[in-house]
Structure formats: C-alpha cells, structure tokens
C-alpha atoms as a PDB file:
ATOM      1  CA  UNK A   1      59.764 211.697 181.773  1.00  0.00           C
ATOM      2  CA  UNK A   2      56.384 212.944 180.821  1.00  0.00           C
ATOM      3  CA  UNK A   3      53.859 210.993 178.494  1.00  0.00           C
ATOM      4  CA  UNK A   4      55.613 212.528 175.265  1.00  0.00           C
ATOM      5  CA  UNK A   5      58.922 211.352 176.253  1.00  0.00           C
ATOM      6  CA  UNK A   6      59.946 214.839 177.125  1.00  0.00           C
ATOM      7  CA  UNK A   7      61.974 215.395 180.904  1.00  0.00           C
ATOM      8  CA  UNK A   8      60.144 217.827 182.718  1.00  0.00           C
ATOM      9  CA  UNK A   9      63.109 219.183 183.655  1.00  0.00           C
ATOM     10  CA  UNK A  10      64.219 220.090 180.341  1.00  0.00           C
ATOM     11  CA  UNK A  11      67.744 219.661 178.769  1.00  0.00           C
ATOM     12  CA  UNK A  12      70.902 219.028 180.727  1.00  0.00           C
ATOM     13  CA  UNK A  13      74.015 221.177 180.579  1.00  0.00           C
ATOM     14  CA  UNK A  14      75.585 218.581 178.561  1.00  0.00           C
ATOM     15  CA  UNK A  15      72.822 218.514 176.046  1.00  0.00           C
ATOM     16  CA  UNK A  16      71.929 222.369 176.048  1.00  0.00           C
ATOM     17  CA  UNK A  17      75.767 223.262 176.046  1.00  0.00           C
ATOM     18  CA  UNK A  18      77.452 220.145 174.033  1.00  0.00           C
ATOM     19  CA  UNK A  19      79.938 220.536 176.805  1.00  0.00           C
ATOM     20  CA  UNK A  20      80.594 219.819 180.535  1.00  0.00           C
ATOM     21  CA  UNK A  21      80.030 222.348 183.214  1.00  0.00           C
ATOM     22  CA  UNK A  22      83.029 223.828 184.753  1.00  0.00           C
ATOM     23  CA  UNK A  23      83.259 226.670 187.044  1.00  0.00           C
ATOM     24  CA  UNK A  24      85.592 228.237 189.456  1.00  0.00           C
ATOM     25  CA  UNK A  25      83.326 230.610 191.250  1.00  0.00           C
ATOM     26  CA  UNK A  26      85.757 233.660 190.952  1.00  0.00           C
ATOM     27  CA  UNK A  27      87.502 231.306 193.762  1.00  0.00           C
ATOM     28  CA  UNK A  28      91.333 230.504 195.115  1.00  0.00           C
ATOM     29  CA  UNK A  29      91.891 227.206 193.468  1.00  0.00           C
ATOM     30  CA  UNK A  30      94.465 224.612 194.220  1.00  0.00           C
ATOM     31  CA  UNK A  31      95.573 220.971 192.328  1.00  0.00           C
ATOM     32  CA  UNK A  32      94.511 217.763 194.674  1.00  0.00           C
ATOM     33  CA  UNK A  33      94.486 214.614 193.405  1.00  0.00           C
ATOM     34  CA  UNK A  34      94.689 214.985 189.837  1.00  0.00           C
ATOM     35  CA  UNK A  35      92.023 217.861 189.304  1.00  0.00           C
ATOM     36  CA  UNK A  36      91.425 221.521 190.290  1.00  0.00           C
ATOM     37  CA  UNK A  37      89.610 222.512 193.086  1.00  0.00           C
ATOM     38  CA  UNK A  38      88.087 225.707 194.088  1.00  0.00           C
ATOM     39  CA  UNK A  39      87.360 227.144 197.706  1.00  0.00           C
ATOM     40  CA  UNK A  40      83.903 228.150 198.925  1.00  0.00           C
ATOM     41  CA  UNK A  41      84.355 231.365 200.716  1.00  0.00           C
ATOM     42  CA  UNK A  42      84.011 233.838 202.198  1.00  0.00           C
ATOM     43  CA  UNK A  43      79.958 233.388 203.327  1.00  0.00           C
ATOM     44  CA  UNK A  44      76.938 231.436 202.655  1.00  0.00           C
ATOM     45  CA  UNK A  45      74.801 228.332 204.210  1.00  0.00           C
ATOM     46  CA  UNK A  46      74.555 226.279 205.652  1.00  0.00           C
ATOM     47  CA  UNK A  47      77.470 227.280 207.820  1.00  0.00           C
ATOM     48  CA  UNK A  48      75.791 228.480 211.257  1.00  0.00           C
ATOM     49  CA  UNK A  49      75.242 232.257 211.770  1.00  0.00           C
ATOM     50  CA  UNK A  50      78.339 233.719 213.988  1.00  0.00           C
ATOM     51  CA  UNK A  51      76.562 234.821 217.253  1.00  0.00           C
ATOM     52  CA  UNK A  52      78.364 238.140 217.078  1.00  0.00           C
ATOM     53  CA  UNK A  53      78.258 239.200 213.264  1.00  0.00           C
ATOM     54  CA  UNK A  54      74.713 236.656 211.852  1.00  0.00           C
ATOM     55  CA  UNK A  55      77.235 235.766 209.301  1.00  0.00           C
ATOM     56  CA  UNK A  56      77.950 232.180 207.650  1.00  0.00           C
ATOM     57  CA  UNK A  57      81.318 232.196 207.576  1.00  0.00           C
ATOM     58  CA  UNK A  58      83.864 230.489 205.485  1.00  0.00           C
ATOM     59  CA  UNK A  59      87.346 230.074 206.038  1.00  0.00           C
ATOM     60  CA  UNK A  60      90.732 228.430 203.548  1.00  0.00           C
ATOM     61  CA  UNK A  61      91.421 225.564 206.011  1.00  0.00           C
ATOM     62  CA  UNK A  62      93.023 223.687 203.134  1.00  0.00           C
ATOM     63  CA  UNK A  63      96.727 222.559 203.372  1.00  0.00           C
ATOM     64  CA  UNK A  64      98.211 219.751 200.329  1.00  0.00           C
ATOM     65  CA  UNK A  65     100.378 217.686 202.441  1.00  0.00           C
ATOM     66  CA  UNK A  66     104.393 217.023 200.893  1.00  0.00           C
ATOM     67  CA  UNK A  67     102.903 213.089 200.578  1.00  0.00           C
ATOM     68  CA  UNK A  68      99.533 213.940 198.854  1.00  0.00           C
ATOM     69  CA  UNK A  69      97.277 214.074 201.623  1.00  0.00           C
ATOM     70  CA  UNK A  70      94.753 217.245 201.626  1.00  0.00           C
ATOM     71  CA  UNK A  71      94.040 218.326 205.204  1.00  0.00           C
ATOM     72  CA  UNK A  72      90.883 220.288 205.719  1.00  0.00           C
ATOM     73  CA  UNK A  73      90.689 222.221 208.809  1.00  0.00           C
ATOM     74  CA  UNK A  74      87.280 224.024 209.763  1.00  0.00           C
ATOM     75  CA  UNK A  75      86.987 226.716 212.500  1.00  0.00           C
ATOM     76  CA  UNK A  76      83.989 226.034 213.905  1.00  0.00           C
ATOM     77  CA  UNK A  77      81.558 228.613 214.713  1.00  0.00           C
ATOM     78  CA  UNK A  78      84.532 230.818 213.522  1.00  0.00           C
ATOM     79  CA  UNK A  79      83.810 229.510 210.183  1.00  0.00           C
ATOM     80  CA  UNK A  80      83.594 226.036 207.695  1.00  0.00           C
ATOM     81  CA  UNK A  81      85.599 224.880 205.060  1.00  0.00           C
ATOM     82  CA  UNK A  82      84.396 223.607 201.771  1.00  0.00           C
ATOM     83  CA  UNK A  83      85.966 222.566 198.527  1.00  0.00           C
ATOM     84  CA  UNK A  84      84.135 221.734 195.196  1.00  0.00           C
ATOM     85  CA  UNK A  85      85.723 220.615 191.780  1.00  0.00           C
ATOM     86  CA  UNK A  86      86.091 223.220 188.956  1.00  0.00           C
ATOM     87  CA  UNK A  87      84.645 220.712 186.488  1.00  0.00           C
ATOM     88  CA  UNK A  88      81.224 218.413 186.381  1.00  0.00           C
ATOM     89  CA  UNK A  89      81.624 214.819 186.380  1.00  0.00           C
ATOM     90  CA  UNK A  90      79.187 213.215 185.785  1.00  0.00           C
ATOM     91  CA  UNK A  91      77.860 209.736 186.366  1.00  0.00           C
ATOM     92  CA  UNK A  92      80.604 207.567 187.166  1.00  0.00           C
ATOM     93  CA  UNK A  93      82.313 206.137 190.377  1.00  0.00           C
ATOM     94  CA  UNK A  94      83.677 208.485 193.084  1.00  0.00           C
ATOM     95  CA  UNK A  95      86.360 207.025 195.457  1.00  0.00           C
ATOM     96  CA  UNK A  96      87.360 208.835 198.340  1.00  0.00           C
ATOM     97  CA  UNK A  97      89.903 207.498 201.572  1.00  0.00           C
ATOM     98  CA  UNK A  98      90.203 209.426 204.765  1.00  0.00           C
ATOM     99  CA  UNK A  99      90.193 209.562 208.075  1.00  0.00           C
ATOM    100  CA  UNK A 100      89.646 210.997 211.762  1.00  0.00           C
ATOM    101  CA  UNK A 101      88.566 210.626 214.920  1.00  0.00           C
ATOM    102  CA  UNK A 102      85.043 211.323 213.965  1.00  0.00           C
ATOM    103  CA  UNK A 103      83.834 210.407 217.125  1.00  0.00           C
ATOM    104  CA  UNK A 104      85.675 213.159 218.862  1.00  0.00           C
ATOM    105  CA  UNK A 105      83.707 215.929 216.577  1.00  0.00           C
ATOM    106  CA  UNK A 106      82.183 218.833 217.953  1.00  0.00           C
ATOM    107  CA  UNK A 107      78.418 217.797 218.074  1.00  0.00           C
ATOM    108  CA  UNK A 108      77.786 220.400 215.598  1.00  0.00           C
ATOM    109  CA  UNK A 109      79.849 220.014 212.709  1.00  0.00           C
ATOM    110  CA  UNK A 110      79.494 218.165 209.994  1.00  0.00           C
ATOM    111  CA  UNK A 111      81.623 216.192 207.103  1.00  0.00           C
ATOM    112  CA  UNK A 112      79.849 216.012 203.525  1.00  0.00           C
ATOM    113  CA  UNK A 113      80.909 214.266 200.780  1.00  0.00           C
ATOM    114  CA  UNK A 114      78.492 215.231 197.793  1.00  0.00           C
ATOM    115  CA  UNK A 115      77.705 216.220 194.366  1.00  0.00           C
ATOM    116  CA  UNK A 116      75.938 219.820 194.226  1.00  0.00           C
ATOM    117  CA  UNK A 117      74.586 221.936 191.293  1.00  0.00           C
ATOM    118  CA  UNK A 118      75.151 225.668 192.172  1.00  0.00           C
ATOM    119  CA  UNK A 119      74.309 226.635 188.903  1.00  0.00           C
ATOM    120  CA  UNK A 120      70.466 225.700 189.552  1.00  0.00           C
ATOM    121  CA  UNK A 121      70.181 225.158 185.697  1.00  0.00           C
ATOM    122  CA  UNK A 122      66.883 223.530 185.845  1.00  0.00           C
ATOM    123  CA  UNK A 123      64.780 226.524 187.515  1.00  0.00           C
ATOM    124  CA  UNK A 124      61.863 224.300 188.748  1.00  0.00           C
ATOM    125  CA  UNK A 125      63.182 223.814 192.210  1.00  0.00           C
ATOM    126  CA  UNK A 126      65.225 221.241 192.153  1.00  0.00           C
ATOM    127  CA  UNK A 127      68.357 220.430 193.737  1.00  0.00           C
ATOM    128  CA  UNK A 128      69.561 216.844 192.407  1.00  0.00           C
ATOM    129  CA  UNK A 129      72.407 216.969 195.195  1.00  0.00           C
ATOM    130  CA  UNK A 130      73.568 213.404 196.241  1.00  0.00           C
ATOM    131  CA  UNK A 131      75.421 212.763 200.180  1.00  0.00           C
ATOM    132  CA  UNK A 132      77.340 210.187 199.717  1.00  0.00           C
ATOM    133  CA  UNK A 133      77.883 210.113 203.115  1.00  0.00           C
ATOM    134  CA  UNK A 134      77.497 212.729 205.855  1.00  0.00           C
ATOM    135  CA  UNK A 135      79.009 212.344 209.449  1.00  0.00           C
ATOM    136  CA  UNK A 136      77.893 214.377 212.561  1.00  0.00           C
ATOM    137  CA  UNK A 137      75.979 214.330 215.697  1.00  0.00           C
ATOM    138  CA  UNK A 138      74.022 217.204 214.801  1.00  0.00           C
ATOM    139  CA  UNK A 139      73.961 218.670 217.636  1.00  0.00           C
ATOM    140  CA  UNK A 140      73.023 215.949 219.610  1.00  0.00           C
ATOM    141  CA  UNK A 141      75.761 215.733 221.755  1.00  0.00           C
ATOM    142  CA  UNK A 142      74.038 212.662 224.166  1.00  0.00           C
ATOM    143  CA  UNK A 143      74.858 210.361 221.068  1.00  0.00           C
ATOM    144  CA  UNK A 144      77.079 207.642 221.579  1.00  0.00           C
ATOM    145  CA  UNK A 145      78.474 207.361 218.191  1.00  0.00           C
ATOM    146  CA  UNK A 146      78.668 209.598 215.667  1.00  0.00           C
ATOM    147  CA  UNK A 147      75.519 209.620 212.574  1.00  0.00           C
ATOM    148  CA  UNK A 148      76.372 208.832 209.096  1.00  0.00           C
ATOM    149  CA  UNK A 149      74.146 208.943 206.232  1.00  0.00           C
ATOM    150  CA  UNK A 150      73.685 208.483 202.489  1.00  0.00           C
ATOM    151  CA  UNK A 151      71.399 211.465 201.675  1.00  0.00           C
ATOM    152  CA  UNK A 152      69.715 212.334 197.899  1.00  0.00           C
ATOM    153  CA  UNK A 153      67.166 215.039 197.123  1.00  0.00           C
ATOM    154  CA  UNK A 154      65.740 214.509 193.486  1.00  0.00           C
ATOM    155  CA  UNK A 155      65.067 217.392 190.791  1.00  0.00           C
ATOM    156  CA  UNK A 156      61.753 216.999 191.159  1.00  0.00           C
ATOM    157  CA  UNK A 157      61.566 217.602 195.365  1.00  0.00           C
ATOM    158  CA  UNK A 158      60.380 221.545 195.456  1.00  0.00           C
ATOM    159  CA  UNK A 159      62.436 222.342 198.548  1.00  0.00           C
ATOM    160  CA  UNK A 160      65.554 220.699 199.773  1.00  0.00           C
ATOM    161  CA  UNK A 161      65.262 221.059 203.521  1.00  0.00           C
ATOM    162  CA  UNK A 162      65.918 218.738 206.547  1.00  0.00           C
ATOM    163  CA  UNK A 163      63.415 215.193 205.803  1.00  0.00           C
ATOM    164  CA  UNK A 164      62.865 215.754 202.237  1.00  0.00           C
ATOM    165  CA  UNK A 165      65.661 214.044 200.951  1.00  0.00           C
ATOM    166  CA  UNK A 166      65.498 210.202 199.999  1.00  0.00           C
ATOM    167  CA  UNK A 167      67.607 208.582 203.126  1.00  0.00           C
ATOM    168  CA  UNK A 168      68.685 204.823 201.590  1.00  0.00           C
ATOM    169  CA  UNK A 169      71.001 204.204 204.478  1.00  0.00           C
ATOM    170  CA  UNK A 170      72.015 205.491 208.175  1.00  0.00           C
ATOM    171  CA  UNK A 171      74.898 204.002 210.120  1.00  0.00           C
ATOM    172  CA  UNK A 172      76.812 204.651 213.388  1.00  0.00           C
ATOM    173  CA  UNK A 173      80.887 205.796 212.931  1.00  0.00           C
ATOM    174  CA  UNK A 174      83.148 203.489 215.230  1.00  0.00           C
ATOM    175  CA  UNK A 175      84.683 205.302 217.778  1.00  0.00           C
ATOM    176  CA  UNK A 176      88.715 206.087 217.599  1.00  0.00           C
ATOM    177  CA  UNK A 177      90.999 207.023 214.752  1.00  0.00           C
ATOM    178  CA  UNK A 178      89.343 205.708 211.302  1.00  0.00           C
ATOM    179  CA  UNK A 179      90.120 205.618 207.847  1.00  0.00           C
ATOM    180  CA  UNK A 180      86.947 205.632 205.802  1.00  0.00           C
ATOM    181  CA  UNK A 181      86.830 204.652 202.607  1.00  0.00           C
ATOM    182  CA  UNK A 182      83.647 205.754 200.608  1.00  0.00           C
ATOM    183  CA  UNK A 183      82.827 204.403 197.014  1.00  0.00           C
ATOM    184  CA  UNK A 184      79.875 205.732 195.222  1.00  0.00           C
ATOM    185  CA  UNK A 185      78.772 204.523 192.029  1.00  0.00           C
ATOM    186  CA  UNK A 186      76.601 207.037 189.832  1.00  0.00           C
ATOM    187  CA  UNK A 187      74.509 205.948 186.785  1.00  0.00           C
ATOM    188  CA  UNK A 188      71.560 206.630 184.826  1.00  0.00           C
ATOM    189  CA  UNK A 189      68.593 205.994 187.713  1.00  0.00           C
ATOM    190  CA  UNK A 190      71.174 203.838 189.852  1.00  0.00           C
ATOM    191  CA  UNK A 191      73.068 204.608 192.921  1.00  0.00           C
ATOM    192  CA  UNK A 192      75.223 202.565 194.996  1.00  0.00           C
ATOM    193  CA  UNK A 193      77.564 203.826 197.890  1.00  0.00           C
ATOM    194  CA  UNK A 194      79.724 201.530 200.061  1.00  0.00           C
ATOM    195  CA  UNK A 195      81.714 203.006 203.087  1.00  0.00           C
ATOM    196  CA  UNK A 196      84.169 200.517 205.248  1.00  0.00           C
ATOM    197  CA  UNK A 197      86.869 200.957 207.411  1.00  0.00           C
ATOM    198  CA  UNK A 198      90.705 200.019 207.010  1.00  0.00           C
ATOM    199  CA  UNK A 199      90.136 196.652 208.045  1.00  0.00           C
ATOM    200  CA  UNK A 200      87.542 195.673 205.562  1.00  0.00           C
ATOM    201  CA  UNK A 201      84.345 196.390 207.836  1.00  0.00           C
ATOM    202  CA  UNK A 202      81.497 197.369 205.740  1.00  0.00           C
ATOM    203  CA  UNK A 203      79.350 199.658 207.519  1.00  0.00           C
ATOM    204  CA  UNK A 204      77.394 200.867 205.226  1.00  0.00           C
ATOM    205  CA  UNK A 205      76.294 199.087 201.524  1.00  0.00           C
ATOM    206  CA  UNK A 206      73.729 200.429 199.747  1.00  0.00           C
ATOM    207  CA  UNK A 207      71.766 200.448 196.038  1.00  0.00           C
ATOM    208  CA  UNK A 208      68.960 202.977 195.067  1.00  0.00           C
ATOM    209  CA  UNK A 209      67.277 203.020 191.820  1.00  0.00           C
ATOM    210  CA  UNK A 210      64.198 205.213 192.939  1.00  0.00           C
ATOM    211  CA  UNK A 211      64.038 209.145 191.521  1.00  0.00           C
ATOM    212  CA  UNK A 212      68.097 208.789 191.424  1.00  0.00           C
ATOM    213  CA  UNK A 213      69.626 212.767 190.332  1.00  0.00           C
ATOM    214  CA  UNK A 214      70.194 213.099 186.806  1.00  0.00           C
ATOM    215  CA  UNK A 215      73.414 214.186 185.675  1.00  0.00           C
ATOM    216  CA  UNK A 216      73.470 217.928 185.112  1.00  0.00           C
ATOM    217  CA  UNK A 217      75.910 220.705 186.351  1.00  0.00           C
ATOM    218  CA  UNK A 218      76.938 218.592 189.794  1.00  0.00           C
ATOM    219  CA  UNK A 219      80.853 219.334 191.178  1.00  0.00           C
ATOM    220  CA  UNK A 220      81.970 217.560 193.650  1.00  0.00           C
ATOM    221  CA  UNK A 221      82.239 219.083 197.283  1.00  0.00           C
ATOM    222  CA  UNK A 222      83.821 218.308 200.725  1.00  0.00           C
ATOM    223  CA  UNK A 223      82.658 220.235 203.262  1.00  0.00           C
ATOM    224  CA  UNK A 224      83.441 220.624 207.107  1.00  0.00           C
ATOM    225  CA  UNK A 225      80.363 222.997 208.215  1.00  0.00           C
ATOM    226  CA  UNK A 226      78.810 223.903 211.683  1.00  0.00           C
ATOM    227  CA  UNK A 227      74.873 223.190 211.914  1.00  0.00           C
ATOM    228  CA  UNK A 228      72.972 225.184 213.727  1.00  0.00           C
ATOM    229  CA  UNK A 229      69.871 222.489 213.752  1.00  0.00           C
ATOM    230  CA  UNK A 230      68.162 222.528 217.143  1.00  0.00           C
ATOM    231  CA  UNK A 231      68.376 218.834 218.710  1.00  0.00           C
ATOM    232  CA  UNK A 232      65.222 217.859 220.465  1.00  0.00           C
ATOM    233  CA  UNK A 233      66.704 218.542 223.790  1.00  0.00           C
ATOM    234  CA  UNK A 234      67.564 222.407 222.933  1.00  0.00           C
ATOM    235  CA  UNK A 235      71.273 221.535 222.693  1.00  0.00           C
ATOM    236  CA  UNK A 236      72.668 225.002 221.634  1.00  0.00           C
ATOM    237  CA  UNK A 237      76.335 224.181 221.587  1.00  0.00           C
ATOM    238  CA  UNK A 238      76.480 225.585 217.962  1.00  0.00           C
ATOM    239  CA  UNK A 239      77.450 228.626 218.652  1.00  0.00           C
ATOM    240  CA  UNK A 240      80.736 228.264 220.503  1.00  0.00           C
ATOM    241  CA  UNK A 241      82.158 225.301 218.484  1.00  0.00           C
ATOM    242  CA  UNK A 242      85.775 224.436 217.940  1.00  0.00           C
ATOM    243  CA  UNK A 243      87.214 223.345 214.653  1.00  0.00           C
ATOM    244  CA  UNK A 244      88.149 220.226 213.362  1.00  0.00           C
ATOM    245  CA  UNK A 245      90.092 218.427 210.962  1.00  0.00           C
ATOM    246  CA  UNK A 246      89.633 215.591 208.426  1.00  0.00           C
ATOM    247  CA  UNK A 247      92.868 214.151 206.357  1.00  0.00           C
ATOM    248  CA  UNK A 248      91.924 213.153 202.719  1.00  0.00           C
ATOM    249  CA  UNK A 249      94.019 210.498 201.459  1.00  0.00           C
ATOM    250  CA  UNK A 250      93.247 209.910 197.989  1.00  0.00           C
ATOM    251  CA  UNK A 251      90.004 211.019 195.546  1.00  0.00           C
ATOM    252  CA  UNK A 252      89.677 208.534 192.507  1.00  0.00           C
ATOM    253  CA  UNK A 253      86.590 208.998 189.392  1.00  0.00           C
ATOM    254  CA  UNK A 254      86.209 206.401 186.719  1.00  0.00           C
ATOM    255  CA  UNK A 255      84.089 206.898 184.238  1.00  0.00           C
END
C-alpha cells in the first residue's frame, strides 16, 4: 500500500470487474475433479526450444482415468503438457494428491503446481505467480535426489526470472514410487504449503507472510515442461529428453 492507502498496483479483477476471472484461452477443455480445465497448447515458454524447429512445444498429454485419476503425460523435448483452470480462485486452500517416480525424471523436466495470472492485469511488471511446489533436477543430472521447491514472485518484482522469486522452502524427493500430497493455504499476506508422503512424512512445512501475491486473475496450472537451464557443469541433455508421466489423484479448494 502506498502512504494514502492506495495499492500501487491498482484494483483487482474482482474489484474492477465485480466478478471472478475466468478464461478458457480459445483452448480444448475437459471436466477433472469437479471443475473445467483448459489445455495450454500448441507453443509458448518455458517449454525448451525443439533443436530442429526453435519451437516451445506443447502437446494434449491429458487422459481422465475410468476411476478419477488425471494422467498427464509430457513428451519431452517433443513437447510439455500443461493444464490451468478456466476460473480464478482465489485465496483459499489448494489440495492436490499424486504420485510418481520422481526420482526417475529426465533431469530436465519439470512438475509445477502453481497459481499464474496470464491476463497480466496489473501492467507494472508483475507476475504474483505462487509454486507451490516444483520438482526437477534441472538439468543437473549428478543429483542424487530430485529438487523440490516452494517458489513465489510478488507483483511488485519487475522481472520474474530464475533467483528473483521469494524461495521459503527447498527439499529433496525420496527416491521410488511416491504419492505426494501438497496442501497450500492462500490468504490475505499469508502462505502456508505442506507436502508429505503416503505415510505421513512431512518433507516440506512451510509459512510466509512477507510480500505474499495478492489475489487477482490467478488459475491454477499443472505443468510437466522441459527446461532448457544450463547446469553449472554444461549438462545439455535438454534437448533429447524423453517424456514422463505424473498420475493426479484428487484436486480439492476450500474457500
């Protein structure tokens, strides 16, 4: 807030509009869990560059299992897979179960589990997107275990780009088949995301109430993506990786 009370960021969506935002993208869309979804597709970032075209491709690796389970199935260099909600939530409490074997990922692809605003409503540069966890070795394929991460980049950061986000936790996934369950809990400047295994191991608990995004026009997204982020050691792997595939149980928001 500035001294006169006023955000800098001016109005929300909700408070510009008197409505939520809710967008399909001109998209396929498809019922999961008790909402519509829409699929990203068929280019844009940060999907790697294919070797042999430069373009960030996107494929419709989504199959709705007979028992409720979604299966999302990326192609690797070939192209990602990414899902997003047709409305915006809002602040609330986001409950996600699924699993893998994360730890037999292609070094350079990535699982995200975040809220996004692609309408960029507030034009001053900011991005209010919130990881509530990411998993990947990005491209560090020497890595014993596989990097997770709670991730947020506030409205006010002027460029969202590798180490400008606000990192509140980092953990290590345990190798073999997992199921993950991630609960993230969205106010008003408070944050809280818990991630623990099947068996009740926490690996991850943490609260932020620091520069916390604002609800505004966020969906939610899943994404399965190939980085093309150089690791230290020049590990260029990127650009002949295989696909992979992460089972999504159940999604749950609460008010």
């Amino acid at each position: 807030m500035n001294a006169d009370g006023n955000d800098p960021n001016g109005p929300t969506y909700v408070e510009h509009y008197g409505k939520r935002f809710s967008d399909d993208w001109g998209q396929i869309t498809f019922e999961w869990s008790g909402y519509e979804w829409s699929i990203h597709g068929p280019r844009g970032e940060p999907q790697a560059e294919h070797p042999k075209t430069g373009e960030r491709q996107w494929v419709n690796g989504v199959e709705v299992r007979d028992n409720g389970d979604l299966a999302l199935r990326s192609e690797g260099i070939d192209g990602g897979v990414e899902i997003l909600t047709v409305p915006s939530l809002g602040y609330g409490v986001y409950t996600f179960i699924y699993s893998a074997d994360f730890n037999a990922m292609h070094p350079s692809n990535v699982l995200g589990v975040f809220t996004y605003d692609w309408i960029e409503f507030n034009h001053g540069g900011g991005y209010s997107e919130i990881d509530f966890i990411e998993i990947s070795r990005w491209n560090a394929p020497h890595l014993e275990l596989p990097h997770a991460s709670v991730t947020y980049y506030p409205d006010d950061l002027e460029v969202a780009r590798p180490g400008t986000g606000i990192i509140p936790s980092a953990f290590e996934i345990p190798a073999g088949h997992q199921t993950l369950t991630t609960r993230a809990e969205w106010r008003d400047g408070y944050l809280r995301v818990v991630t623990s295994t099947a068996d009740g191991q926490v690996l991850s608990d943490t609260e932020s109430t620091s520069r916390i995004p604002r609800d505004n026009a966020q969906q939610v997204h899943i994404n399965i993506w190939t980085s093309q982020q150089e690791d230290r050691e020049g590990y260029q792997g990127f650009s002949t990786a295989r696909g992979d595939e992460i089972i999504f149980h159940s999604f749950n928001y609460e008010e």
